[in-house]
Protein backbone atom coordinates (compact mmCIF):
# COMPACT_ATOMS: atom_id res chain seq x y z
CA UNK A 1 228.30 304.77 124.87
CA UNK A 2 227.23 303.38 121.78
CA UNK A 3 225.06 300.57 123.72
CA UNK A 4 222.02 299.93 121.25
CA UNK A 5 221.56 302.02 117.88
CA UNK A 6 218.10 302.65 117.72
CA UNK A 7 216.33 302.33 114.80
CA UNK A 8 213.37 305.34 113.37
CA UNK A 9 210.98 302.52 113.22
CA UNK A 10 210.53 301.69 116.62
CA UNK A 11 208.90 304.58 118.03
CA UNK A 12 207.15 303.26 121.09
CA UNK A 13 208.64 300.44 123.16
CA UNK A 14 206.84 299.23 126.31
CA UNK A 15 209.48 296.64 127.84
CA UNK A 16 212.85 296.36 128.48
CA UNK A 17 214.46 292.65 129.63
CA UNK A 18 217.21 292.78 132.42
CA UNK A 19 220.19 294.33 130.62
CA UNK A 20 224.08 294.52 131.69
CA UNK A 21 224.85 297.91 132.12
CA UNK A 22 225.92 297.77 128.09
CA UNK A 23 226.43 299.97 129.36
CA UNK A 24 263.17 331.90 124.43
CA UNK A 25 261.21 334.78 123.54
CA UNK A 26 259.79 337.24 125.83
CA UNK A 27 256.45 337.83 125.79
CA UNK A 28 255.51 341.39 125.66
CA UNK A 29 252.18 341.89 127.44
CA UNK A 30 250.28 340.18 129.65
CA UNK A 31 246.76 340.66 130.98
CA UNK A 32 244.24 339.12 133.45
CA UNK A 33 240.80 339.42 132.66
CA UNK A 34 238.46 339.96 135.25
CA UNK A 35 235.83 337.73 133.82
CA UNK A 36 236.14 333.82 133.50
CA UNK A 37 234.92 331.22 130.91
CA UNK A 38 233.18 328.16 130.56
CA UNK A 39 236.67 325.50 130.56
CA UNK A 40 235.28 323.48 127.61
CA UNK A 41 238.30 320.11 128.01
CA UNK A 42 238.41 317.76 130.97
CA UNK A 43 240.05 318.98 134.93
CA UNK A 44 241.61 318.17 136.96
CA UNK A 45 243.44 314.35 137.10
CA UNK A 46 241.75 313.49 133.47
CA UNK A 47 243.03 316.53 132.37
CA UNK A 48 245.42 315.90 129.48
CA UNK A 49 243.74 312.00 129.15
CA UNK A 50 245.94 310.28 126.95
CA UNK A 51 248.37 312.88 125.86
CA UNK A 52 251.54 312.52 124.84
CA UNK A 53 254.59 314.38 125.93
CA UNK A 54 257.15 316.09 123.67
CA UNK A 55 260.42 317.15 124.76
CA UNK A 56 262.80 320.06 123.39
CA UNK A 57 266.81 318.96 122.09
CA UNK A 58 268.68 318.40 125.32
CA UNK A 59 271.33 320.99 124.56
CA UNK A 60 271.31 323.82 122.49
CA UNK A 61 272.32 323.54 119.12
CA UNK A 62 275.68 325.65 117.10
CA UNK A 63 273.35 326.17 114.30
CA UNK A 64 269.59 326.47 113.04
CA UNK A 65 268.06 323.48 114.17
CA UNK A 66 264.00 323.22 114.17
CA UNK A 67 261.98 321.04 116.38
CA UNK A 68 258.70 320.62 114.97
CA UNK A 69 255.66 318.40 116.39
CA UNK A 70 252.31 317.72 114.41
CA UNK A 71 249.19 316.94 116.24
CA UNK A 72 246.55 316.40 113.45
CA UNK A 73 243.20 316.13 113.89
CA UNK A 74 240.76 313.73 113.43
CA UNK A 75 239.24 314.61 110.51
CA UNK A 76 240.41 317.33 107.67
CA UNK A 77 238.00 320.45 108.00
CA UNK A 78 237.46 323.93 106.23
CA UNK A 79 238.56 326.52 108.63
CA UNK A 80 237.53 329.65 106.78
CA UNK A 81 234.66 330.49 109.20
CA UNK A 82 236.88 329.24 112.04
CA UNK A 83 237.34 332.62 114.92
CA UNK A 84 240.00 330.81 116.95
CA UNK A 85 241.82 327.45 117.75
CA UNK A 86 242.04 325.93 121.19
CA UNK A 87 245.02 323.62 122.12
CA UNK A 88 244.91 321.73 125.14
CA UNK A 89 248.38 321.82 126.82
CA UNK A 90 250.65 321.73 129.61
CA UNK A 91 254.27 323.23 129.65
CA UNK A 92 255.50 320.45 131.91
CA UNK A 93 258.86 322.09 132.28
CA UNK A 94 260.67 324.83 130.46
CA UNK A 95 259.70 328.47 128.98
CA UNK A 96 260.33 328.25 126.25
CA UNK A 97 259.28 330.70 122.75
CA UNK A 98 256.78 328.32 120.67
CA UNK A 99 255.57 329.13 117.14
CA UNK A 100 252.44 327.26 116.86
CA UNK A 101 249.73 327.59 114.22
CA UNK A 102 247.57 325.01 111.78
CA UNK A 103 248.68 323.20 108.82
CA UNK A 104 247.23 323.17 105.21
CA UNK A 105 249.22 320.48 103.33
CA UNK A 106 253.41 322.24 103.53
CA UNK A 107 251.86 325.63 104.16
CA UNK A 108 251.50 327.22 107.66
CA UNK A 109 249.20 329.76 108.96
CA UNK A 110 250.66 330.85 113.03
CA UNK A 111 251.81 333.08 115.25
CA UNK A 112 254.02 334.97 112.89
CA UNK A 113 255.08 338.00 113.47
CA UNK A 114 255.02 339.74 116.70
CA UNK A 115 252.38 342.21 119.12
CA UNK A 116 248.88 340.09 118.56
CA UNK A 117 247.37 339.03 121.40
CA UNK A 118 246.62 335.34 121.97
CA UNK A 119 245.22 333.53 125.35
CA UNK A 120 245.60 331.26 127.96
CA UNK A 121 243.07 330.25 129.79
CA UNK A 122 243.06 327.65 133.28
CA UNK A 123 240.75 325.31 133.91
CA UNK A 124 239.07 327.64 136.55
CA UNK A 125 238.11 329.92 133.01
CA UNK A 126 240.17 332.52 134.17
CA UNK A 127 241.68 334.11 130.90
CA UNK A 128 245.13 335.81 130.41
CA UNK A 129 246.04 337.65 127.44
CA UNK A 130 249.46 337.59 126.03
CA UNK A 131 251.79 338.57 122.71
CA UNK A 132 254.00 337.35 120.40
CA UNK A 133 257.09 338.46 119.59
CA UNK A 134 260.05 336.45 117.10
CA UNK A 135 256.63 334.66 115.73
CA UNK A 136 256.86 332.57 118.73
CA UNK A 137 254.37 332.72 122.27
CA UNK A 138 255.78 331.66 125.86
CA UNK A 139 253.56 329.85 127.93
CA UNK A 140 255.38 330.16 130.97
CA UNK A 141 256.46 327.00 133.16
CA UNK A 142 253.94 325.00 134.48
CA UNK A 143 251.35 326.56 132.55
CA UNK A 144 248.21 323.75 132.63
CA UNK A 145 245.45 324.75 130.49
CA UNK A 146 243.86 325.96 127.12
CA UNK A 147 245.78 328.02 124.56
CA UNK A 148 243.50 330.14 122.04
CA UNK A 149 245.17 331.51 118.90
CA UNK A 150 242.72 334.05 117.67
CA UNK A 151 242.98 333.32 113.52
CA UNK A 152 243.18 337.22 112.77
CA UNK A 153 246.15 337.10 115.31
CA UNK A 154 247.81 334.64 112.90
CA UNK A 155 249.25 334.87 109.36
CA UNK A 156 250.57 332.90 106.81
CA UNK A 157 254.03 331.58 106.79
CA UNK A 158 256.46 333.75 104.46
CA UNK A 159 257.35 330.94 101.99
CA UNK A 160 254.03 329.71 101.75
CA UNK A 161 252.81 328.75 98.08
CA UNK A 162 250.31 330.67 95.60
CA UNK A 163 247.74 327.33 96.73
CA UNK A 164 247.83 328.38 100.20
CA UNK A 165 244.21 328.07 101.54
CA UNK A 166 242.32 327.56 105.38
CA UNK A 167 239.63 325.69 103.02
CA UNK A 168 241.29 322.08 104.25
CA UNK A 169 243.63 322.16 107.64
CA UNK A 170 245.20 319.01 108.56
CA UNK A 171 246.20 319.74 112.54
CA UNK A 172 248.10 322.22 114.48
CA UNK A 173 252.33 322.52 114.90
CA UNK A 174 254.41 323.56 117.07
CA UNK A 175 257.97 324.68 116.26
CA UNK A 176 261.02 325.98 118.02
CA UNK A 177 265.00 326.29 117.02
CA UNK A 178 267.38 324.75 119.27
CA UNK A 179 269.67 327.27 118.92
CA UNK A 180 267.39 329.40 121.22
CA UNK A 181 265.16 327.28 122.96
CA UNK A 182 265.91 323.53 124.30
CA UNK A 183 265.78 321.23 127.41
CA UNK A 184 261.46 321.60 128.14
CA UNK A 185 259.09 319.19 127.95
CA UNK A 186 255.22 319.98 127.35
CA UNK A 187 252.37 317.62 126.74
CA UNK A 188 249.69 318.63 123.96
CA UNK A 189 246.35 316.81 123.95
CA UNK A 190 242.94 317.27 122.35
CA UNK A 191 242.12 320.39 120.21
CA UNK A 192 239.09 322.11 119.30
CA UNK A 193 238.16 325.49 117.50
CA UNK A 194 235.66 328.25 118.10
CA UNK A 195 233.21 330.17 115.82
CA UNK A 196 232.50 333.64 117.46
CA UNK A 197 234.06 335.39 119.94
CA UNK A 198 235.42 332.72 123.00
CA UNK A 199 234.82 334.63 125.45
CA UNK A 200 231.23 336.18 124.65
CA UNK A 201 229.65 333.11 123.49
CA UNK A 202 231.56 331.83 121.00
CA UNK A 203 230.58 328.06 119.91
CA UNK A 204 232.83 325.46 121.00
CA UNK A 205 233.40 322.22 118.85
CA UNK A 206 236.28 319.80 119.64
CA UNK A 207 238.15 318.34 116.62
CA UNK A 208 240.54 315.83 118.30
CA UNK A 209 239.14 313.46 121.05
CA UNK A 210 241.48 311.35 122.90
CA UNK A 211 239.08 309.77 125.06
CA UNK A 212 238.95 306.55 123.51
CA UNK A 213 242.49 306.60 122.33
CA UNK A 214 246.07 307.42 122.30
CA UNK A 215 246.33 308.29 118.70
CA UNK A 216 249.69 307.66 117.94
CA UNK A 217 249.58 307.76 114.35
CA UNK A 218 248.16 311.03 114.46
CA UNK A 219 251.48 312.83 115.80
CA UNK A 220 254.92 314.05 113.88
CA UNK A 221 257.96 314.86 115.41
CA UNK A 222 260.30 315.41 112.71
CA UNK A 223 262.84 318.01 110.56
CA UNK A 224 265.68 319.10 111.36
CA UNK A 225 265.88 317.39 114.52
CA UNK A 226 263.78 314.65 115.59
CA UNK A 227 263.24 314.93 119.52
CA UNK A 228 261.58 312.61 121.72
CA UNK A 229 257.61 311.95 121.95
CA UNK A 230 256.19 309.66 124.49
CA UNK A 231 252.84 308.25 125.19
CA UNK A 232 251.41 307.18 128.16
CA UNK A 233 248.87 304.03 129.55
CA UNK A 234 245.65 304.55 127.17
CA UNK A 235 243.35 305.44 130.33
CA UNK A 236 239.27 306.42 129.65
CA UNK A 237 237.81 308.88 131.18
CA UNK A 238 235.56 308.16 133.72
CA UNK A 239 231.75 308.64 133.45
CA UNK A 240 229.23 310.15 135.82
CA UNK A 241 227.32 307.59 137.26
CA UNK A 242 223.57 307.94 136.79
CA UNK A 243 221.93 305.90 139.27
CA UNK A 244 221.87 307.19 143.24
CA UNK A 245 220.08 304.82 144.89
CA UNK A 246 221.99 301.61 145.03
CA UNK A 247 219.59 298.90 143.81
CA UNK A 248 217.05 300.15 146.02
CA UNK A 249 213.89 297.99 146.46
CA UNK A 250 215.31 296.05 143.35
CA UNK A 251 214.06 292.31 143.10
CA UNK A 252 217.01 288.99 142.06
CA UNK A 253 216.49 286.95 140.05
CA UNK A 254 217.70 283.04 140.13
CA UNK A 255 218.64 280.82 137.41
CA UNK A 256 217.40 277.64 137.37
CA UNK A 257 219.07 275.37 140.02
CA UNK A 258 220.37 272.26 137.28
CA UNK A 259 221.13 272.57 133.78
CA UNK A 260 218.22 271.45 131.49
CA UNK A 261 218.55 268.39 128.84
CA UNK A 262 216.64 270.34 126.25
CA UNK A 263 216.37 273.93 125.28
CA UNK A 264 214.88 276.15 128.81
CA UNK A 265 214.71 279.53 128.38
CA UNK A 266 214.78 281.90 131.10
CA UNK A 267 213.38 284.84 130.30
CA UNK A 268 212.31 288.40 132.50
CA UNK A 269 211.28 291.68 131.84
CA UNK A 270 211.35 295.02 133.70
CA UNK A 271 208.54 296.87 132.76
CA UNK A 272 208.25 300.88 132.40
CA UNK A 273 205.80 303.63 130.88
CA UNK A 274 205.55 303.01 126.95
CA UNK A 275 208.12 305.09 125.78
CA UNK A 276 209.67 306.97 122.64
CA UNK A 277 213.21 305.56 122.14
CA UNK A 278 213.48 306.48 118.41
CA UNK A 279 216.39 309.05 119.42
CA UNK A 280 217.98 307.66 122.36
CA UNK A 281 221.98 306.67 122.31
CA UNK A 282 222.05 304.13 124.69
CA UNK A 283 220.17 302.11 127.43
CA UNK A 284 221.53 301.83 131.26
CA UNK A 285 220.35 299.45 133.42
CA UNK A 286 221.47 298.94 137.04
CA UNK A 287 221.89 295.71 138.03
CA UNK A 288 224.65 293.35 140.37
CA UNK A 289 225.48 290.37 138.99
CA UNK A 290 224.82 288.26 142.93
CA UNK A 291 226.25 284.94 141.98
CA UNK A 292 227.60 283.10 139.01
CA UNK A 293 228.54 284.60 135.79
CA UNK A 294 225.59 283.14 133.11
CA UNK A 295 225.93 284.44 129.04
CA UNK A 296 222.81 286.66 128.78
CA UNK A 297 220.73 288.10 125.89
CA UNK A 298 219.77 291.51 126.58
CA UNK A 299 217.44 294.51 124.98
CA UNK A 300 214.26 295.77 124.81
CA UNK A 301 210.98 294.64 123.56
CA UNK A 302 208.35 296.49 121.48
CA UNK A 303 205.13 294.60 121.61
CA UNK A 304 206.80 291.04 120.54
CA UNK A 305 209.25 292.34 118.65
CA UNK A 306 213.02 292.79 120.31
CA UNK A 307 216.05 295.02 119.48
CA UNK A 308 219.09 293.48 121.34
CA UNK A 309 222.91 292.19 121.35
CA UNK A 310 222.07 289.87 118.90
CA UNK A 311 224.90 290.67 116.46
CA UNK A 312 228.64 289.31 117.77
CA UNK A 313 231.02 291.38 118.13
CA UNK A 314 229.20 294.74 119.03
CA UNK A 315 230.75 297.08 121.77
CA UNK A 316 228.92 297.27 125.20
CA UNK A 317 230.16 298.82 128.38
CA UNK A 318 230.26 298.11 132.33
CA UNK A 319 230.10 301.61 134.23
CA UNK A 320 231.15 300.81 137.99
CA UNK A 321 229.94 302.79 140.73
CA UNK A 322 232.98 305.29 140.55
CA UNK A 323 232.37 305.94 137.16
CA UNK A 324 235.22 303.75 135.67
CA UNK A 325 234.46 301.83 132.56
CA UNK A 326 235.75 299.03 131.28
């Protein structure tokens, strides 16, 4: 929540004033590990926030014909110390043999090939182990979770160019010809990539967040045939809420009870234990707006000084009880 942005300067502040909470392959093998992992997107019903669904050629086709899908990522990024790439995704319907892989300009580094393991893992961290075969993966039907495609599992693309290089990957792709697999849909949401070994403590950083929004600019569905690719509702995810206690021994506060002629101000201030706030993201407040629905200035106060929303325009946030924002 980016709330207040607090500045180096103010190292100790004593005060804060009442504050809005501103707030068709066959895979080859496939293993269960005994040991699970720490699930590192969101379960359960925000699972897949945001995330669009693609869906295969509705027939099969006489002749080559590729369905390909982009998802790139929200920045450009060197991936040459990169161990693996995780793909959120959900095989809503269908089996059907995907090549996937990451992109580097026209080049393509993926699952070509056939007999390297890659994994999928549920949100419960339980891992399975499966192999290519045809340069293409099957997820199996239904499949809800994490794929991880191990980069020494994957290989260059055989028509790549001499300027081939992980030094600057765009996103991930997934492809598929029509002539063998059609008629699935799958949804593919955010992506992330790990440095070390995923499942013995491997470090997690996600690349594409679609917690904020749908991205639609981000995605390509295109060559040879261009299939469909729908977004939903943009939804946010909703936040834990922080406070258990509702407004427990909590004072109100009135207004004054006629408008004034002149300038009034009404001014309070909660008080707390001096406090360094030089690194902190945002403040929370609890508070219930009882009756009316007044324009208030809100922040904190450092000796007589006061950092608050005093710049139009500036994002703040209402977290409800069930941990919707808005």
């Amino acid at each position: 929540m980016n709330v207040f942005k607090m500045s180096k300067t103010r190292n100790v502040l004593s005060k804060v004033m009442m504050l809005l909470v501103v707030l068709v392959t066959t895979v080859l093998c496939i293993r269960v590990n005994a040991e699970t992992i720490e699930y590192p997107f969101r379960k359960g019903e925000e699972a897949l926030l945001n995330a669009p669904t693609w869906q295969g050629a509705s027939e099969q086709a006489a002749g080559d014909t590729w369905q390909y899908l982009e998802s790139n990522i929200d920045t450009p990024m060197d991936f040459t110390n990169v161990t693996a790439v995780a793909i959120e995704i959900k095989m809503v319907s269908g089996n059907p043999g995907l090549m996937f892989g990451i992109r580097n300009y026209g080049d393509r580094y993926g699952t070509y090939g056939g007999g390297k393991p890659f994994y999928l893992v549920k949100e419960d961290g339980q891992v399975t182990e499966i192999t290519n075969m045809y340069d293409s993966i099957n997820l199996g039907d239904g499949f809800k979770g994490m794929l991880v495609l191990p980069m020494s599992s994957m290989s260059w693309v055989g028509w790549a160019s001499p300027n081939k290089s992980l030094s600057i990957i765009q996103g991930v792709f997934i492809e598929t010809n029509a002539v063998y697999n059609w008629n699935f849909a799958l949804q593919i949401g955010e992506i992330g990539y790990y440095v070390g070994d995923f499942q013995n403590g491997g470090e997690f950083t996600k690349i594409k967040d679609l917690s904020e929004e749908l991205k639609e600019s981000s995605y390509y569905n295109g060559l040879g045939t261009k299939t469909p690719l729908t977004f939903p509702e943009l939804v946010k995810p909703q936040k834990a809420y922080p406070f258990e206690n509702e407004l427990q021994n909590s004072p109100i506060w009135y207004g004054d009870s006629a408008g004034a002629s002149a300038d009034t101000w009404q001014f309070l201030e909660s008080m707390f234990t001096a406090t360094d706030l030089s690194s902190a993201y945002a403040i929370a407040v609890e508070i219930k707006a009882v009756q009316g629905n007044p324009g208030f200035t809100f922040g904190i106060e450092n000796g007589g000084n006061r950092y608050g929303t005093y710049i139009d325009g500036q994002k703040l946030y209402l977290v409800s009880k069930d941990g919707s924002v808005k």
